[in-house]
N, C-alpha and C. Protein backbone atom coordinates (compact mmCIF):
# COMPACT_ATOMS: atom_id res chain seq x y z
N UNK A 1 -182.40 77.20 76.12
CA UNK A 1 -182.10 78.60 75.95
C UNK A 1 -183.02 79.43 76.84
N UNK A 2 -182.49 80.54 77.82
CA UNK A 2 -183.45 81.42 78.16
C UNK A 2 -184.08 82.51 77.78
N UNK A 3 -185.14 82.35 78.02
CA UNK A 3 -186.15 83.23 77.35
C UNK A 3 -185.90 85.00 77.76
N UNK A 4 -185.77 85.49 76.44
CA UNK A 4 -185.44 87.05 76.88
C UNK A 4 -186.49 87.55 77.84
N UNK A 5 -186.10 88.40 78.53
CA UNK A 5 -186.97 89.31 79.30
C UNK A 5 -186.27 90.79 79.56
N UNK A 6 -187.29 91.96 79.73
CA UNK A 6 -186.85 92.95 80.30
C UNK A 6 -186.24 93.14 81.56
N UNK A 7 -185.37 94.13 81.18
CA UNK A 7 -184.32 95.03 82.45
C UNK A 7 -185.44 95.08 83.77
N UNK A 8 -186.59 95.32 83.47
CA UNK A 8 -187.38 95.66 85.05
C UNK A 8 -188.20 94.17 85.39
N UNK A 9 -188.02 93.85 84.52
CA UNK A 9 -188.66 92.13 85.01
C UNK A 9 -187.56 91.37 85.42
N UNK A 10 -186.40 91.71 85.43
CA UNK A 10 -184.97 90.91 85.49
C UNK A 10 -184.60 91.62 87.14
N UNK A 11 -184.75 92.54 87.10
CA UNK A 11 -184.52 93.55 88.07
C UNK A 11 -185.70 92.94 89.62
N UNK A 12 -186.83 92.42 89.22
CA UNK A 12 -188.43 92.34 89.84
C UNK A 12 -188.11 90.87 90.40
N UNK A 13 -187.84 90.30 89.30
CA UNK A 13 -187.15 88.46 89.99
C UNK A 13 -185.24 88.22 90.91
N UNK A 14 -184.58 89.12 90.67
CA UNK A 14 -183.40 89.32 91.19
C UNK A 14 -183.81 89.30 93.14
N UNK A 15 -183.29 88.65 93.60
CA UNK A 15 -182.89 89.67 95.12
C UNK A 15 -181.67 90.36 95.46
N UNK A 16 -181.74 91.58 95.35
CA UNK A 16 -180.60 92.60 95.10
C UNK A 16 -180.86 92.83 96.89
N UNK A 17 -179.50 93.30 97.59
CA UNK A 17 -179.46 93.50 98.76
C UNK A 17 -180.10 95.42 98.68
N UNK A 18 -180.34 96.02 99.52
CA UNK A 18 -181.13 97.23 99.74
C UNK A 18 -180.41 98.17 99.16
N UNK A 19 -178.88 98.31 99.39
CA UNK A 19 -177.91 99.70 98.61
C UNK A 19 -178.48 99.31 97.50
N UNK A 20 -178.62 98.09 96.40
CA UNK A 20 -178.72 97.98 95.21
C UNK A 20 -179.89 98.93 94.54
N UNK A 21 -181.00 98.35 95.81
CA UNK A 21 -182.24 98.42 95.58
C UNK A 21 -182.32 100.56 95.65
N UNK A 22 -181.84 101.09 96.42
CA UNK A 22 -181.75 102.01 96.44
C UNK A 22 -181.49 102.91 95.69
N UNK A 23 -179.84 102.37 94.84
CA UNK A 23 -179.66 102.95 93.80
C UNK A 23 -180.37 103.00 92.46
N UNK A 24 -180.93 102.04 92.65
CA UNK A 24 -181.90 101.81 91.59
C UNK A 24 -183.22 103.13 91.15
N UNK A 25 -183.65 103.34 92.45
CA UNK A 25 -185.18 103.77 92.84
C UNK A 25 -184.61 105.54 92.79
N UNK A 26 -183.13 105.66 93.35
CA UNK A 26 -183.09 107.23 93.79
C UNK A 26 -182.28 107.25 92.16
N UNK A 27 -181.57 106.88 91.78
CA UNK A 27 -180.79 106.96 90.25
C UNK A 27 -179.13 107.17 91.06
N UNK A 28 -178.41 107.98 90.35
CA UNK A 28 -177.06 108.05 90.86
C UNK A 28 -176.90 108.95 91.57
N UNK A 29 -175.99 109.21 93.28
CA UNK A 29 -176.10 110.07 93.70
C UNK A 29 -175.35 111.74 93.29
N UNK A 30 -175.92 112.55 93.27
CA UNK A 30 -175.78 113.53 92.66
C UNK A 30 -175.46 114.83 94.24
N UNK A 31 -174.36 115.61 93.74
CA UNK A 31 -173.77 116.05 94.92
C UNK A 31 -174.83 117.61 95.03
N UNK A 32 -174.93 117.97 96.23
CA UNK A 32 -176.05 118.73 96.08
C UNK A 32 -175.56 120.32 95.46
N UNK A 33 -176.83 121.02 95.24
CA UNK A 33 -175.70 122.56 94.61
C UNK A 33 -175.78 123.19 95.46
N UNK A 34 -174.66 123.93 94.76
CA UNK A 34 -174.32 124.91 96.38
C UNK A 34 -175.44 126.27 96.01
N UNK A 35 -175.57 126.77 97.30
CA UNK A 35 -177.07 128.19 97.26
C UNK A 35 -175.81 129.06 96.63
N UNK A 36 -176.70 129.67 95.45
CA UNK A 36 -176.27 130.66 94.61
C UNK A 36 -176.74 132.29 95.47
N UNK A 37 -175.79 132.99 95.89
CA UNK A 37 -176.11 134.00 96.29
C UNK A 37 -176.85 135.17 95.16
N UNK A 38 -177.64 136.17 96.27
CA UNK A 38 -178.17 136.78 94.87
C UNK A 38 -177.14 138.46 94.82
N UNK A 39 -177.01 138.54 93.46
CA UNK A 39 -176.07 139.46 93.37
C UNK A 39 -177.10 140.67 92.36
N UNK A 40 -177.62 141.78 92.90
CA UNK A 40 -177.47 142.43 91.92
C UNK A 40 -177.18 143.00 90.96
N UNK A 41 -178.30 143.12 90.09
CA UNK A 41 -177.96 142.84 88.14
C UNK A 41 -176.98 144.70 88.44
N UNK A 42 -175.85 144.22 87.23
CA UNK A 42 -175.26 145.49 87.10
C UNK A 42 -175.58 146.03 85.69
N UNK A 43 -175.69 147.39 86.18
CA UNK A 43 -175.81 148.12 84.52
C UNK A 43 -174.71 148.16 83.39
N UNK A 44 -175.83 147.43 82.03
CA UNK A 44 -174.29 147.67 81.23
C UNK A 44 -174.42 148.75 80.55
N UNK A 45 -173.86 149.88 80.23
CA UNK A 45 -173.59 150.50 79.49
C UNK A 45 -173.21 150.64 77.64
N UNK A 46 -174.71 151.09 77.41
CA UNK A 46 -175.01 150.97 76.02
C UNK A 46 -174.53 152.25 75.47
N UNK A 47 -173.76 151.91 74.81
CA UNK A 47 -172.73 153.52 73.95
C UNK A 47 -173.28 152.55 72.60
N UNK A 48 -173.63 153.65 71.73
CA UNK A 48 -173.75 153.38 70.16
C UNK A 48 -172.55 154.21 69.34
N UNK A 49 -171.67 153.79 68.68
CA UNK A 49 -170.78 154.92 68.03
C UNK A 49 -170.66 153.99 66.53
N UNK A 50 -170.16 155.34 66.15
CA UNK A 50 -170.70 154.91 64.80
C UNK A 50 -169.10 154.35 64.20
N UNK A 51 -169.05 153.78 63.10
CA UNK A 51 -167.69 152.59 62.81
C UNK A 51 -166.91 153.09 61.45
N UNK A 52 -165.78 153.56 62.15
CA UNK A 52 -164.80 154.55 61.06
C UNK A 52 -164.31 153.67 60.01
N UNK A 53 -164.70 153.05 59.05
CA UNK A 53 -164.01 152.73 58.08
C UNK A 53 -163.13 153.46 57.29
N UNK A 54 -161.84 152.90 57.17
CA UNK A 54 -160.88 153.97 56.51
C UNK A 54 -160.97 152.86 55.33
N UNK A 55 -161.34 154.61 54.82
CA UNK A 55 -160.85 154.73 52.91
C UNK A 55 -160.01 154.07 52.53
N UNK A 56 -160.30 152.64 51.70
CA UNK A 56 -159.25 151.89 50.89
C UNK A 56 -158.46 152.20 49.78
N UNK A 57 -159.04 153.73 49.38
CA UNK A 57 -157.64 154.20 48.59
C UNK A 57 -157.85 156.06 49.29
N UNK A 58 -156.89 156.73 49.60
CA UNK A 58 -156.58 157.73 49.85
C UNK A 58 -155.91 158.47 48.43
N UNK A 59 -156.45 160.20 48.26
CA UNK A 59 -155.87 160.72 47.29
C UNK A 59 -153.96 161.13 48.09
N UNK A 60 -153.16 161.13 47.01
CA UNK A 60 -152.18 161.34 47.45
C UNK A 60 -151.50 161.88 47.24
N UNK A 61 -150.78 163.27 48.18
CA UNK A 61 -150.25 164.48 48.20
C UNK A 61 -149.94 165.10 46.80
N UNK A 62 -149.57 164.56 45.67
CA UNK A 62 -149.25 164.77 44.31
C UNK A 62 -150.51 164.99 43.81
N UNK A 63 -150.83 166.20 42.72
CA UNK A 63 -151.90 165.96 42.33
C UNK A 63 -152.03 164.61 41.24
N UNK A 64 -153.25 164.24 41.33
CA UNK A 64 -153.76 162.79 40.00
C UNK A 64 -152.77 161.83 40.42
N UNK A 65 -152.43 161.23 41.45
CA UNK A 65 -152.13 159.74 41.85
C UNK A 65 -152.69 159.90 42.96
N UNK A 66 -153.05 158.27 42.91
CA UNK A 66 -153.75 157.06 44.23
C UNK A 66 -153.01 156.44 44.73
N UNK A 67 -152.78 156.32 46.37
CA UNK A 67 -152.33 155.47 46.68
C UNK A 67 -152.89 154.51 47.70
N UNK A 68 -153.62 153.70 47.21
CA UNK A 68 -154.26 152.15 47.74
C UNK A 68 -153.55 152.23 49.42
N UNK A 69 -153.74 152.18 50.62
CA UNK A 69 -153.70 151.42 51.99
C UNK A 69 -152.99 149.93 51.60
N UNK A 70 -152.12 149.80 52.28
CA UNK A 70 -151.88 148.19 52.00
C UNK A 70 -153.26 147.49 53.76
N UNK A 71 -153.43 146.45 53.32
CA UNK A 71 -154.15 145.65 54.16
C UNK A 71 -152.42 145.21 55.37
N UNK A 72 -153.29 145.00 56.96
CA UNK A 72 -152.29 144.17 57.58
C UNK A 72 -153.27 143.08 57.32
N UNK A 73 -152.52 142.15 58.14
CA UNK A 73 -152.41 140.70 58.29
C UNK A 73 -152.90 140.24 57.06
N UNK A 74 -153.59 139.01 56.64
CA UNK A 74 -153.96 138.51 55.80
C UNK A 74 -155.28 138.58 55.35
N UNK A 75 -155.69 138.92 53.90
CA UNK A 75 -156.82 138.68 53.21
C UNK A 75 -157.21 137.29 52.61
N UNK A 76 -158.81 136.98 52.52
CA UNK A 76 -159.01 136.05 51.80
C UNK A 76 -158.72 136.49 50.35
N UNK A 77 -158.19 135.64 49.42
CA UNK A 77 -158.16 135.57 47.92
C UNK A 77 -158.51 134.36 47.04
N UNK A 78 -159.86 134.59 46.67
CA UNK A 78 -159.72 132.98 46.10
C UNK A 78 -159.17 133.25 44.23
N UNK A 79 -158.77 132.02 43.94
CA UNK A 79 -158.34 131.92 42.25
C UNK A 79 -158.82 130.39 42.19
N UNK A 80 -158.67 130.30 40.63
CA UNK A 80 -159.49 129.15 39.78
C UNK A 80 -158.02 128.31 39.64
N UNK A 81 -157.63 127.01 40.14
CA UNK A 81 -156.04 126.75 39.46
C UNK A 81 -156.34 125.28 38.28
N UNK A 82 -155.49 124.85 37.72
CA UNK A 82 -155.96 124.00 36.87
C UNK A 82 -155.58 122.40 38.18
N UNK A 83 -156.33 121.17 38.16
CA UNK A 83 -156.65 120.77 38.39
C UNK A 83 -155.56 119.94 39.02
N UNK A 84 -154.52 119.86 38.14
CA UNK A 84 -152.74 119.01 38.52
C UNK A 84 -151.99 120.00 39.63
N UNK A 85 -152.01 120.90 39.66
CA UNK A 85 -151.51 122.16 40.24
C UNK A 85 -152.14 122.07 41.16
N UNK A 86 -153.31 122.07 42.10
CA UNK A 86 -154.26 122.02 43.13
C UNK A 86 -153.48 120.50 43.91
N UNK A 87 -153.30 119.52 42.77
CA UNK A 87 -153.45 118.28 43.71
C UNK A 87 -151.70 117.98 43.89
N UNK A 88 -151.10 118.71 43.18
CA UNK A 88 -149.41 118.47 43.26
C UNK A 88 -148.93 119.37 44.49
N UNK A 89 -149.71 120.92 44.69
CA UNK A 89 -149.80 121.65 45.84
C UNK A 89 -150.05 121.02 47.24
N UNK A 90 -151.12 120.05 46.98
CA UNK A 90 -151.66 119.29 48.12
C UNK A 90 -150.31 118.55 48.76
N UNK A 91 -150.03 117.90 47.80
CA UNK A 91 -149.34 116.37 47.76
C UNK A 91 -147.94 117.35 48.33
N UNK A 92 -147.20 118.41 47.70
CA UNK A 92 -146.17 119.06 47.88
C UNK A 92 -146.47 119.61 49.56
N UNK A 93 -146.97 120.18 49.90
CA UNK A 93 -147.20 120.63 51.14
C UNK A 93 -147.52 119.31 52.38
N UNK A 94 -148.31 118.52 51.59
CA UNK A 94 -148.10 117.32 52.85
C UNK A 94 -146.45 116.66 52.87
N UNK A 95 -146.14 116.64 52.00
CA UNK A 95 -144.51 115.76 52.74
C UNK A 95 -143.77 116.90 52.91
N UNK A 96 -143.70 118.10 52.77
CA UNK A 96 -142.89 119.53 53.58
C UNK A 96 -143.32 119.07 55.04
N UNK A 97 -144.34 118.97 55.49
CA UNK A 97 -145.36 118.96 56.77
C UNK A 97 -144.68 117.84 57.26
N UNK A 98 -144.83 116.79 56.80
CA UNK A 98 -143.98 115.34 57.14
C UNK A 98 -142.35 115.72 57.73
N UNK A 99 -141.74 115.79 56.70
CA UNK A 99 -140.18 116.62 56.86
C UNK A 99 -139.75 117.46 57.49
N UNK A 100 -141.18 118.52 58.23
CA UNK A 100 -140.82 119.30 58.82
C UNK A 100 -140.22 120.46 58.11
N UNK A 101 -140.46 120.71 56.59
CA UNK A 101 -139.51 121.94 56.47
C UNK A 101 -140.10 122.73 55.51
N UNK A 102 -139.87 124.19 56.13
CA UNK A 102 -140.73 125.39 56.08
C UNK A 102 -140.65 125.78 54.51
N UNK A 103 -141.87 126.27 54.07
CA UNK A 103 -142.81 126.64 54.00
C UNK A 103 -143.31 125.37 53.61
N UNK A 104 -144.35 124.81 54.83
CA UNK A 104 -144.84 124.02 54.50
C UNK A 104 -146.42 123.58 54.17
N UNK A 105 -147.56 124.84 54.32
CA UNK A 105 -148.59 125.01 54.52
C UNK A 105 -149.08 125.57 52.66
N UNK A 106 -150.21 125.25 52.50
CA UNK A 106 -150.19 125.90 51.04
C UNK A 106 -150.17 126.98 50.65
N UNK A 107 -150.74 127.77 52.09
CA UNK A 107 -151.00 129.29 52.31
C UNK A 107 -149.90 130.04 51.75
N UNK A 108 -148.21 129.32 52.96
CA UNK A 108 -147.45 129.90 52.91
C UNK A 108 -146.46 129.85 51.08
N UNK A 109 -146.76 128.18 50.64
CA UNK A 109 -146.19 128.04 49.46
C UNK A 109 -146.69 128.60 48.03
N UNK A 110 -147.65 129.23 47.88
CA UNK A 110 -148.14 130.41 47.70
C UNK A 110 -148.19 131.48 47.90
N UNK A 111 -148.25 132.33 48.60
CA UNK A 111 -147.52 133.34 49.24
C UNK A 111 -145.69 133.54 48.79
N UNK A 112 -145.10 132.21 49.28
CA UNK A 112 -143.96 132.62 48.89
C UNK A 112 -143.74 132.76 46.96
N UNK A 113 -144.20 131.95 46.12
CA UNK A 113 -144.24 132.11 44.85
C UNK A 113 -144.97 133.43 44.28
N UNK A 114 -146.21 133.27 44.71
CA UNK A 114 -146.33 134.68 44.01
C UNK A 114 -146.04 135.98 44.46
N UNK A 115 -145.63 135.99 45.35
CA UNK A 115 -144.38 136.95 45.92
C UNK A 115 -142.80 137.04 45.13
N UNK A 116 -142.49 136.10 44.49
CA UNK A 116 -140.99 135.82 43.71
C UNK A 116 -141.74 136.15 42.27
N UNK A 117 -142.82 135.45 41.92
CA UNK A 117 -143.06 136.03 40.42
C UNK A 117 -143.44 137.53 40.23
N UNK A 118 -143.98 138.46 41.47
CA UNK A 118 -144.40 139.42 41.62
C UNK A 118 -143.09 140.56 40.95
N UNK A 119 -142.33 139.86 42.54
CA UNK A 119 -140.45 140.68 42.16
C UNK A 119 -140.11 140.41 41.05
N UNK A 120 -140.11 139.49 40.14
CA UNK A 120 -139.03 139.07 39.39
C UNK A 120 -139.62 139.56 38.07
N UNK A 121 -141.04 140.20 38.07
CA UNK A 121 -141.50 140.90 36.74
C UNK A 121 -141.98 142.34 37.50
N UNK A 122 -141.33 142.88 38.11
CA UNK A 122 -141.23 144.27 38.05
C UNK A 122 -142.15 144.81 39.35
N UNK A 123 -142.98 143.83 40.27
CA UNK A 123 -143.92 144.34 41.15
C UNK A 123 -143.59 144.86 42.12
């Protein structure tokens, strides 16, 4: 059996022809960089303004009613669900996803239900 030895003692007893030997000593050749011209720094322009949050409920034209802004796009909402319901949601939305057929995300299969229970008791 031969006796282990190191990469640079293996390397030290070898006769490697000179490219070898070269690559060795310089490492890999590396393409040179190109001269970075110098460009003067441009000014950025620091404006501070201050950040209009609009009022999430506005009073509304009637006296004594509110009417709430609806949000666009989507809000986070989290809820507590019972434990069968979480994992039947899972399981239901992965083979929609499989099948290809819409609403297949949990986001959306949610969304679409409590949107139908919303309508269907008066919301």
């Amino acid at each position: 059996m031969n006796q282990r030895r190191s990469l640079s003692q293996a390397l030290q007893t070898a006769e490697l022809p000179p490219e070898a030997l070269a690559i060795i000593k310089e490492g890999s050749p590396r393409p040179a960089p190109e001269r970075l011209r110098e460009v003067a720094p441009v000014p950025i322009k620091t404006e501070v303004r201050a950040a209009v949050m609009p009022n999430p409920i506005e009073p509304s034209k009637e006296a004594g009613e509110v009417q709430a802004i609806k949000p666009r796009g989507l809000v986070p909402l989290s809820v507590r669900v019972q434990g069968d319901l979480a994992d039947t949601l899972l399981r239901v939305a992965f083979e929609r996803k499989l099948q290809r057929r819409a609403p297949y995300s949990q986001q959306d299969i949610v969304i679409q239900a409590v949107t139908q229970w919303l309508k269907k008791n008066g919301y």
